[in-house]
C-alpha atoms as a PDB file:
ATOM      1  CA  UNK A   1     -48.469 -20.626 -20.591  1.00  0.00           C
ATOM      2  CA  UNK A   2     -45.803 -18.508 -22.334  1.00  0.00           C
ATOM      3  CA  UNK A   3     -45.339 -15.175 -21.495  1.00  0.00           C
ATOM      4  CA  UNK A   4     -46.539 -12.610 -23.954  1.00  0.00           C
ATOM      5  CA  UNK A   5     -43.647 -11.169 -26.212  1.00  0.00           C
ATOM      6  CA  UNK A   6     -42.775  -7.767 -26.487  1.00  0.00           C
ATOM      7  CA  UNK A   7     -43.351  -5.722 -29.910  1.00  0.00           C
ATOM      8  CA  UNK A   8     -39.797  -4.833 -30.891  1.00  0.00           C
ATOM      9  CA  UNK A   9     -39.938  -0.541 -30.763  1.00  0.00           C
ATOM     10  CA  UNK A  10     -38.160   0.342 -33.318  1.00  0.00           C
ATOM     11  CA  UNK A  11     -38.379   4.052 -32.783  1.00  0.00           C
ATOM     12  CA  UNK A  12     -35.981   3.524 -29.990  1.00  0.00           C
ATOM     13  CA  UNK A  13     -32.426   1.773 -31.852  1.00  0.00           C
ATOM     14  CA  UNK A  14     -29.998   0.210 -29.656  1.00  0.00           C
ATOM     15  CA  UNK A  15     -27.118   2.095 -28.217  1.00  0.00           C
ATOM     16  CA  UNK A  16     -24.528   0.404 -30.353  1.00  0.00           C
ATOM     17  CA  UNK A  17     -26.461   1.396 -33.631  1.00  0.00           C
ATOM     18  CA  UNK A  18     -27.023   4.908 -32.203  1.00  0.00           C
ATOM     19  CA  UNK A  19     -23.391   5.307 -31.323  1.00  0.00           C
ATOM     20  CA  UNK A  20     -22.700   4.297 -34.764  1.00  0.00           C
ATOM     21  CA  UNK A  21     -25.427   6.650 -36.674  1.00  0.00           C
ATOM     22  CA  UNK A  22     -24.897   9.929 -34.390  1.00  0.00           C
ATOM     23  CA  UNK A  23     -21.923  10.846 -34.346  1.00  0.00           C
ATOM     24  CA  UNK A  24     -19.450  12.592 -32.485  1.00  0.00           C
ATOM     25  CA  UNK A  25     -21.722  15.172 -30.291  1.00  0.00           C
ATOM     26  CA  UNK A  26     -21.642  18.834 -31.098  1.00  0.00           C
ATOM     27  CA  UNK A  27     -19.188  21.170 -29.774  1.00  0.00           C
ATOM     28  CA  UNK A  28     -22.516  22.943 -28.258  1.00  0.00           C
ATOM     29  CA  UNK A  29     -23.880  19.778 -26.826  1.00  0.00           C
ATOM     30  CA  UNK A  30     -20.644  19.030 -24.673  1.00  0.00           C
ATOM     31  CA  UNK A  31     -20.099  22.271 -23.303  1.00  0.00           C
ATOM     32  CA  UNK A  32     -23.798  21.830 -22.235  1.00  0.00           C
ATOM     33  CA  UNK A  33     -22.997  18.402 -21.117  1.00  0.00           C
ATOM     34  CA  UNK A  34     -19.656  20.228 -18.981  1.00  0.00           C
ATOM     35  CA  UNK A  35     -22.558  22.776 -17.767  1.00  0.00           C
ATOM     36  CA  UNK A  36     -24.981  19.827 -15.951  1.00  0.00           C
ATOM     37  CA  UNK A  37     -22.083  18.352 -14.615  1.00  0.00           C
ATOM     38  CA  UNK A  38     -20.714  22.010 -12.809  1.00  0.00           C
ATOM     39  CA  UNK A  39     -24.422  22.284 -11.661  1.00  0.00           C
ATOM     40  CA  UNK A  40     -24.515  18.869 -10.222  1.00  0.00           C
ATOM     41  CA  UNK A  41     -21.278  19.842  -7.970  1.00  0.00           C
ATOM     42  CA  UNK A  42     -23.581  22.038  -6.249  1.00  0.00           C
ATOM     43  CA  UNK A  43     -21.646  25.022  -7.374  1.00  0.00           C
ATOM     44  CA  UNK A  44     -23.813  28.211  -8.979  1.00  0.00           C
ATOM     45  CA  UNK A  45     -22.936  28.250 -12.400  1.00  0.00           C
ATOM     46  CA  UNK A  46     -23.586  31.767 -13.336  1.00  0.00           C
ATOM     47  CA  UNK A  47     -21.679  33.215 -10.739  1.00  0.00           C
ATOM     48  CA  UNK A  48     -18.631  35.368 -12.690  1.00  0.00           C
ATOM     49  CA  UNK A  49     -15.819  32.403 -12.244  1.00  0.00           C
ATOM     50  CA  UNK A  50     -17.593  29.875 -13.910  1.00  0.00           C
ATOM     51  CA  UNK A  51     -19.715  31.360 -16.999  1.00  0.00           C
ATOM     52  CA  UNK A  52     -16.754  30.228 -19.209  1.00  0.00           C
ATOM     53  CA  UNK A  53     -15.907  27.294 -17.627  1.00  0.00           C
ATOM     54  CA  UNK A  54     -17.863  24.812 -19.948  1.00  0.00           C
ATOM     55  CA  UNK A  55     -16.427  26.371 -22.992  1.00  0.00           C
ATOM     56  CA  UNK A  56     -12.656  26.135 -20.914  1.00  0.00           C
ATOM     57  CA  UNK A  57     -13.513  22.271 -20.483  1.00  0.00           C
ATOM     58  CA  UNK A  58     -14.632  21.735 -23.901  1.00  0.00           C
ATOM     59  CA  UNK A  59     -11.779  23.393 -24.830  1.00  0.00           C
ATOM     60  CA  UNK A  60      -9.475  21.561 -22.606  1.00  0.00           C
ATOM     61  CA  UNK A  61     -10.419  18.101 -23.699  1.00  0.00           C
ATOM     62  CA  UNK A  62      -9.890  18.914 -27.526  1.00  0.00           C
ATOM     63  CA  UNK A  63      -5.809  18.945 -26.431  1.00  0.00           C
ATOM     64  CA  UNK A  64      -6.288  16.623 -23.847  1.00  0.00           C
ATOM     65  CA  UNK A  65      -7.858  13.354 -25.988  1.00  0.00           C
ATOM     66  CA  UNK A  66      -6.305  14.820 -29.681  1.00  0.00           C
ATOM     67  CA  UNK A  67      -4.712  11.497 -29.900  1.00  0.00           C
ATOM     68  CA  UNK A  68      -8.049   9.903 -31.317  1.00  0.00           C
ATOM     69  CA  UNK A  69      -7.581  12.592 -34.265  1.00  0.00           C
ATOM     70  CA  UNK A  70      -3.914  10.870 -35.274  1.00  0.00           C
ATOM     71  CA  UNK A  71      -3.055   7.648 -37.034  1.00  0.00           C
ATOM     72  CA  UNK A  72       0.480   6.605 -34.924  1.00  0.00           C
ATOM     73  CA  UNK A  73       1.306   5.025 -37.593  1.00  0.00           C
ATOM     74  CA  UNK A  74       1.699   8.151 -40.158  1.00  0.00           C
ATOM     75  CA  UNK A  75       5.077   9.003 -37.930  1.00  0.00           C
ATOM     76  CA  UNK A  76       7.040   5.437 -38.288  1.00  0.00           C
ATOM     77  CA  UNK A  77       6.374   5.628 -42.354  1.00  0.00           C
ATOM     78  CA  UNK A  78       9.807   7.104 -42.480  1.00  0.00           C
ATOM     79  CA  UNK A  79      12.942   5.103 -41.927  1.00  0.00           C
ATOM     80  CA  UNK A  80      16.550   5.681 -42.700  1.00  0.00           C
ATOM     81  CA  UNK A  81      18.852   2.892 -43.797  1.00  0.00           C
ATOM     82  CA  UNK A  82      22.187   4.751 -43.844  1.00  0.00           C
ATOM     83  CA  UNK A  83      23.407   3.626 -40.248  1.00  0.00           C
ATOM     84  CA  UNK A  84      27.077   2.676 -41.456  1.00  0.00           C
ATOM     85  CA  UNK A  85      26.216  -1.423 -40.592  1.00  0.00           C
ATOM     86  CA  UNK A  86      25.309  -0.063 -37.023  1.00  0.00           C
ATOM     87  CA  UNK A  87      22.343  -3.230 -35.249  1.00  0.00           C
ATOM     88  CA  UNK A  88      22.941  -2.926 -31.270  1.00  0.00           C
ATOM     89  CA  UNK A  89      20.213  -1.423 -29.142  1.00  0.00           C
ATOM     90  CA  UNK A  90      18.237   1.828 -29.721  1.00  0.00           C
ATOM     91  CA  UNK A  91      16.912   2.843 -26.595  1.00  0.00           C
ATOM     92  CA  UNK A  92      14.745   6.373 -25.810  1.00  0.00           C
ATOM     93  CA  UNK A  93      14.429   7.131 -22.334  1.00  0.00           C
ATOM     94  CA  UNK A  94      12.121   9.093 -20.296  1.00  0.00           C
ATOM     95  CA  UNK A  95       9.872   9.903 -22.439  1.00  0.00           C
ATOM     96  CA  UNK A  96       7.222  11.837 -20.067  1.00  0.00           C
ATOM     97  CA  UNK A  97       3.258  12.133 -21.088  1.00  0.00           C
ATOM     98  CA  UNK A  98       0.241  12.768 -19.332  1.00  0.00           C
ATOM     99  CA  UNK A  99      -3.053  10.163 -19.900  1.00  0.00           C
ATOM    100  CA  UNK A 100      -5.920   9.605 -18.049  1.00  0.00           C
ATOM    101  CA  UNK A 101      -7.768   6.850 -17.010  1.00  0.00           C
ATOM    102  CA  UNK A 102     -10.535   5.593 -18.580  1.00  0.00           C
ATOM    103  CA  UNK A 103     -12.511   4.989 -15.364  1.00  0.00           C
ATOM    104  CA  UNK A 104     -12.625   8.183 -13.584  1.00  0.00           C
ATOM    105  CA  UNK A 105     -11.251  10.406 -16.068  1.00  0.00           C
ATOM    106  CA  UNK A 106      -8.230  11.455 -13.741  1.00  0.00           C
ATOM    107  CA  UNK A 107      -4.245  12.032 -14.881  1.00  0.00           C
ATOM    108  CA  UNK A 108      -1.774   9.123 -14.540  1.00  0.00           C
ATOM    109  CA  UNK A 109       1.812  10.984 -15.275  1.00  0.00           C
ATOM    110  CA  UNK A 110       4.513   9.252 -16.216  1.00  0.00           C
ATOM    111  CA  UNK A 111       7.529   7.999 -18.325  1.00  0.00           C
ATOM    112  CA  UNK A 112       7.869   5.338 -21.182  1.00  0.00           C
ATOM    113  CA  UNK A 113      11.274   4.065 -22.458  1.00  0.00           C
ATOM    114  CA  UNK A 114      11.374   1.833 -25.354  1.00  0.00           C
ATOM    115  CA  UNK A 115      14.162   0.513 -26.991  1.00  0.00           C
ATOM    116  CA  UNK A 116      14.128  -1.928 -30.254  1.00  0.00           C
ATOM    117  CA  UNK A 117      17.138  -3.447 -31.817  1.00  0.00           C
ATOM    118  CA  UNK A 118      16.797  -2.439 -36.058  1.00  0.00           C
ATOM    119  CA  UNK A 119      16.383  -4.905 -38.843  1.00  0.00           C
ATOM    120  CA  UNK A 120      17.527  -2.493 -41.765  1.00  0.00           C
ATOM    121  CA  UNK A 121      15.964   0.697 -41.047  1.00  0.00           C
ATOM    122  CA  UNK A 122      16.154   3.211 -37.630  1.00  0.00           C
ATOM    123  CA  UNK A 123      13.393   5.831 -37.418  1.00  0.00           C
ATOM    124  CA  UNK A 124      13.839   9.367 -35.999  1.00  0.00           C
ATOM    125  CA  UNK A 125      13.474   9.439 -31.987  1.00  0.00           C
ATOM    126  CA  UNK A 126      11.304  12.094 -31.895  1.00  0.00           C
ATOM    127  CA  UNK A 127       8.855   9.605 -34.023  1.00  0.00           C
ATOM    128  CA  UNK A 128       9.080   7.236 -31.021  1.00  0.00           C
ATOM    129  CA  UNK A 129       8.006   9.980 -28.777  1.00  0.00           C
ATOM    130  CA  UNK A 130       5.094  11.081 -31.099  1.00  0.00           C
ATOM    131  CA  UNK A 131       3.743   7.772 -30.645  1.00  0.00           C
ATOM    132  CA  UNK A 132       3.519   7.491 -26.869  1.00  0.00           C
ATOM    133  CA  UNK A 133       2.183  10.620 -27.008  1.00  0.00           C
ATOM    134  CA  UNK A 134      -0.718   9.994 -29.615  1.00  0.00           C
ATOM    135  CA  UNK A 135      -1.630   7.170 -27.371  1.00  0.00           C
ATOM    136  CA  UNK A 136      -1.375   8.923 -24.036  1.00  0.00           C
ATOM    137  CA  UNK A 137      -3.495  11.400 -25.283  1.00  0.00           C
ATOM    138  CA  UNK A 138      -6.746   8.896 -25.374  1.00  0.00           C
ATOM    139  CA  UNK A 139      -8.561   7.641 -22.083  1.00  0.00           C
ATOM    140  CA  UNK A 140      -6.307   4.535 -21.124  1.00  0.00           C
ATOM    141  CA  UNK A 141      -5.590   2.335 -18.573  1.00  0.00           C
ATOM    142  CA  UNK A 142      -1.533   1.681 -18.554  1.00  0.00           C
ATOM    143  CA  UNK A 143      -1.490  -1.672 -19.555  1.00  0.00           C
ATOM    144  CA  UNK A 144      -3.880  -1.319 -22.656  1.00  0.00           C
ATOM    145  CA  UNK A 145      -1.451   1.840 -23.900  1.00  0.00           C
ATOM    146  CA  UNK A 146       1.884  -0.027 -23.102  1.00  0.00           C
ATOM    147  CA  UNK A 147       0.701  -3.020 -25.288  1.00  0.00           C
ATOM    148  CA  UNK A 148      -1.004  -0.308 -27.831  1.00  0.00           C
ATOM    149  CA  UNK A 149       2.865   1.133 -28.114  1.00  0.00           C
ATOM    150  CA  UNK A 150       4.602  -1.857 -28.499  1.00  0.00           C
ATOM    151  CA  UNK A 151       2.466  -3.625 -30.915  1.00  0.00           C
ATOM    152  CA  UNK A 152       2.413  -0.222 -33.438  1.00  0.00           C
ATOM    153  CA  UNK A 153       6.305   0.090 -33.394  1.00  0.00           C
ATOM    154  CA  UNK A 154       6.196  -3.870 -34.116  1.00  0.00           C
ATOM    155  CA  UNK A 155       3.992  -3.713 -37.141  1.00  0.00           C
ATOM    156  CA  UNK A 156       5.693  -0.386 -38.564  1.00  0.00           C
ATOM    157  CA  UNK A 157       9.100  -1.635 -38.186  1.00  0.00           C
ATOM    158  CA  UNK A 158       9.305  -5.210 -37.783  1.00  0.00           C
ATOM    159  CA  UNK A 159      12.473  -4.655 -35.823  1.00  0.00           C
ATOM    160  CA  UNK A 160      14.680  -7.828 -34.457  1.00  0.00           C
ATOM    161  CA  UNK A 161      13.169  -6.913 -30.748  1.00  0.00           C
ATOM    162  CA  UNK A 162      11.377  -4.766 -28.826  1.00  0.00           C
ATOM    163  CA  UNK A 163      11.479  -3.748 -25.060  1.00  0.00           C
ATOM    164  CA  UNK A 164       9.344  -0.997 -23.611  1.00  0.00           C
ATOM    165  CA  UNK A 165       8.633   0.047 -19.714  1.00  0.00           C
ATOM    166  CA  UNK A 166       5.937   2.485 -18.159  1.00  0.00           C
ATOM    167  CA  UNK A 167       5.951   3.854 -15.107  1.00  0.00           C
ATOM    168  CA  UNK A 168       3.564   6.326 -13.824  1.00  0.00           C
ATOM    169  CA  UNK A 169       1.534   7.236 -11.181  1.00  0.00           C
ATOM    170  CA  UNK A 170      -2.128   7.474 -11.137  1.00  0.00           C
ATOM    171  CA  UNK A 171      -4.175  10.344  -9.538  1.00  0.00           C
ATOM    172  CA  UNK A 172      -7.075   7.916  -8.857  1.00  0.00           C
ATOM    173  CA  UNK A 173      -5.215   5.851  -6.425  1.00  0.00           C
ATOM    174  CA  UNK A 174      -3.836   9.468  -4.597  1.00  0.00           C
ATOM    175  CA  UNK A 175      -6.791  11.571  -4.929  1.00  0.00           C
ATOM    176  CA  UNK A 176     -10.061   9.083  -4.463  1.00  0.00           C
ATOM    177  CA  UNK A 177     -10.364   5.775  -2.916  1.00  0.00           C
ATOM    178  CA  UNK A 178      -7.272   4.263  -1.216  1.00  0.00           C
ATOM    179  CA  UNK A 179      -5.461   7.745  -1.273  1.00  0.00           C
ATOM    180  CA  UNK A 180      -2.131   6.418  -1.390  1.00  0.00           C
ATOM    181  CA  UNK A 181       0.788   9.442  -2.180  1.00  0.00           C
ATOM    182  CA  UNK A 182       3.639   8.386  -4.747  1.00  0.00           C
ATOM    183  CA  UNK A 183       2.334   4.870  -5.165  1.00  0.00           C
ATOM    184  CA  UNK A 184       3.967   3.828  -8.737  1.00  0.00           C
ATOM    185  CA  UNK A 185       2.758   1.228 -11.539  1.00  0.00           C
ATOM    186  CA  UNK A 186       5.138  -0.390 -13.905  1.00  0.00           C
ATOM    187  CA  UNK A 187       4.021  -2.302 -17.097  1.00  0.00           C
ATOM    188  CA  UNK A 188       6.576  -4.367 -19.234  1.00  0.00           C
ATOM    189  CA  UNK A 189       6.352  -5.786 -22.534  1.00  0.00           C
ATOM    190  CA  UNK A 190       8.974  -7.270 -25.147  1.00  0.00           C
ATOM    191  CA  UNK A 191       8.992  -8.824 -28.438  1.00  0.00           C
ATOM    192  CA  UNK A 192      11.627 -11.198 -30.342  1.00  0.00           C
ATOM    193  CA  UNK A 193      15.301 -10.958 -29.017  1.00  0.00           C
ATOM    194  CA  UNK A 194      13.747  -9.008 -25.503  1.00  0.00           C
ATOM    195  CA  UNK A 195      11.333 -11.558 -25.265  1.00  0.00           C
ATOM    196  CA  UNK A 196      13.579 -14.508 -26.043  1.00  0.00           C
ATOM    197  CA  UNK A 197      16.540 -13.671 -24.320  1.00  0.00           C
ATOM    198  CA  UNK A 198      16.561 -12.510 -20.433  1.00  0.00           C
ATOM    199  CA  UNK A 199      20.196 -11.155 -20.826  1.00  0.00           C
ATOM    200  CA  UNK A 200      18.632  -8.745 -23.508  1.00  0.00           C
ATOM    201  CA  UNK A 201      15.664  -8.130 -20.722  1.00  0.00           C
ATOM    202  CA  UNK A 202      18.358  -7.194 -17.758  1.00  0.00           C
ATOM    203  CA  UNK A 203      20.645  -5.173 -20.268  1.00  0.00           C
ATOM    204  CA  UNK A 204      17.874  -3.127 -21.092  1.00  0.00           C
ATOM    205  CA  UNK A 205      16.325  -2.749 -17.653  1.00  0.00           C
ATOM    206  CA  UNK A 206      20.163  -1.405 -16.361  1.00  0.00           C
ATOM    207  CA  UNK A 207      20.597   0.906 -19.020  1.00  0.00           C
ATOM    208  CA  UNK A 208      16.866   2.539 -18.182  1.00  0.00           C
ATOM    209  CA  UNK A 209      18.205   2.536 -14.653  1.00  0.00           C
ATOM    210  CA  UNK A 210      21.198   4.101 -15.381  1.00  0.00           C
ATOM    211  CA  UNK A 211      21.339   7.468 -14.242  1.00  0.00           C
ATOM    212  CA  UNK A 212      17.785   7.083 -12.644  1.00  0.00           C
END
């Protein structure tokens, strides 16, 4: 005999649609949410030092996570042609950002460089920087926001090649679990000339390391 089915309850939606029909949560609701998770510490949370501290949080993660409130691709819309002929290597170094990962909410600090060879058009550095920095500033893991990087210069200015390196290191491997000090990640990606030709790789991993 077949089991009985169960009446679908449709006073209860599924997560996805609620997700989708809610909303972001109040600014009240996640300082309350900050609040249960100070009290579930263990800590008294009306003692003096922390009667501000969900508002502080709240607070904190608006500058924090204020990448989801950019489009990336708003800051490559401008390019300049007038480069007198000029089509070697463009490379930014050291660009530094904090992220954090998506797992335990924790910092990973580090440094992108990226480096593209032009088609027609350059775009101002800074621009290069915003974008690391609009993606840094979502929960991440380093791989996901190396490829996010990459693929957003690629479709904004369909240079002849693209070459980008991360390295950072990650407060959940020093501060929970293993607990191992100074331990660094490095992600790679390239596209078109990088990707095609490994002298273009090693040329552009020397001339990050130069100086280093």
């Amino acid at each position: 005999m077949e089991p009985a089915l169960r009446p679908v309850d449709k006073t209860t939606p599924s997560t996805e649609v609620t997700a989708k029909t809610q909303g972001k949560p109040s600014r009240q609701e996640a300082e309350a949410a900050a609040l249960t998770l100070l009290r579930w510490t263990g800590d008294d949370t009306t003692r003096e030092g922390l009667l501000d501290t969900p508002k502080r949080i709240v607070k904190a993660y608006e500058d924090l996570f204020s990448g989801y409130n950019e489009d990336p691709k708003e800051h490559l819309e401008r390019t300049f042609e007038e480069v007198e002929g000029y089509a070697d290597i463009v490379l930014l170094k050291d660009i530094e950002f904090t992220s954090f990962c998506e797992h335990h909410v924790l910092p990973f600090v580090g440094k992108a460089h990226i480096a593209y060879y032009p088609a027609n058009a350059v775009v101002g550095l800074s621009k290069l920087a915003r974008v690391v920095d609009i993606f840094a500033k979502r929960l991440q893991t380093q791989e996901k926001m190396t490829a996010q990087i990459i693929s957003t210069i690629d479709e904004c200015l369909n240079p002849k090649g693209i070459a980008i390196m991360v390295e950072a290191q990650h407060q959940c491997m020093s501060m929970r679990g293993i607990q191992k000090q100074g331990a660094t990640t490095l992600t790679n990606s390239f596209t078109g000339i990088f990707k095609e030709d490994p002298a273009e790789q090693a040329r552009f991993m020397q001339l990050v390391r130069q100086g280093a």
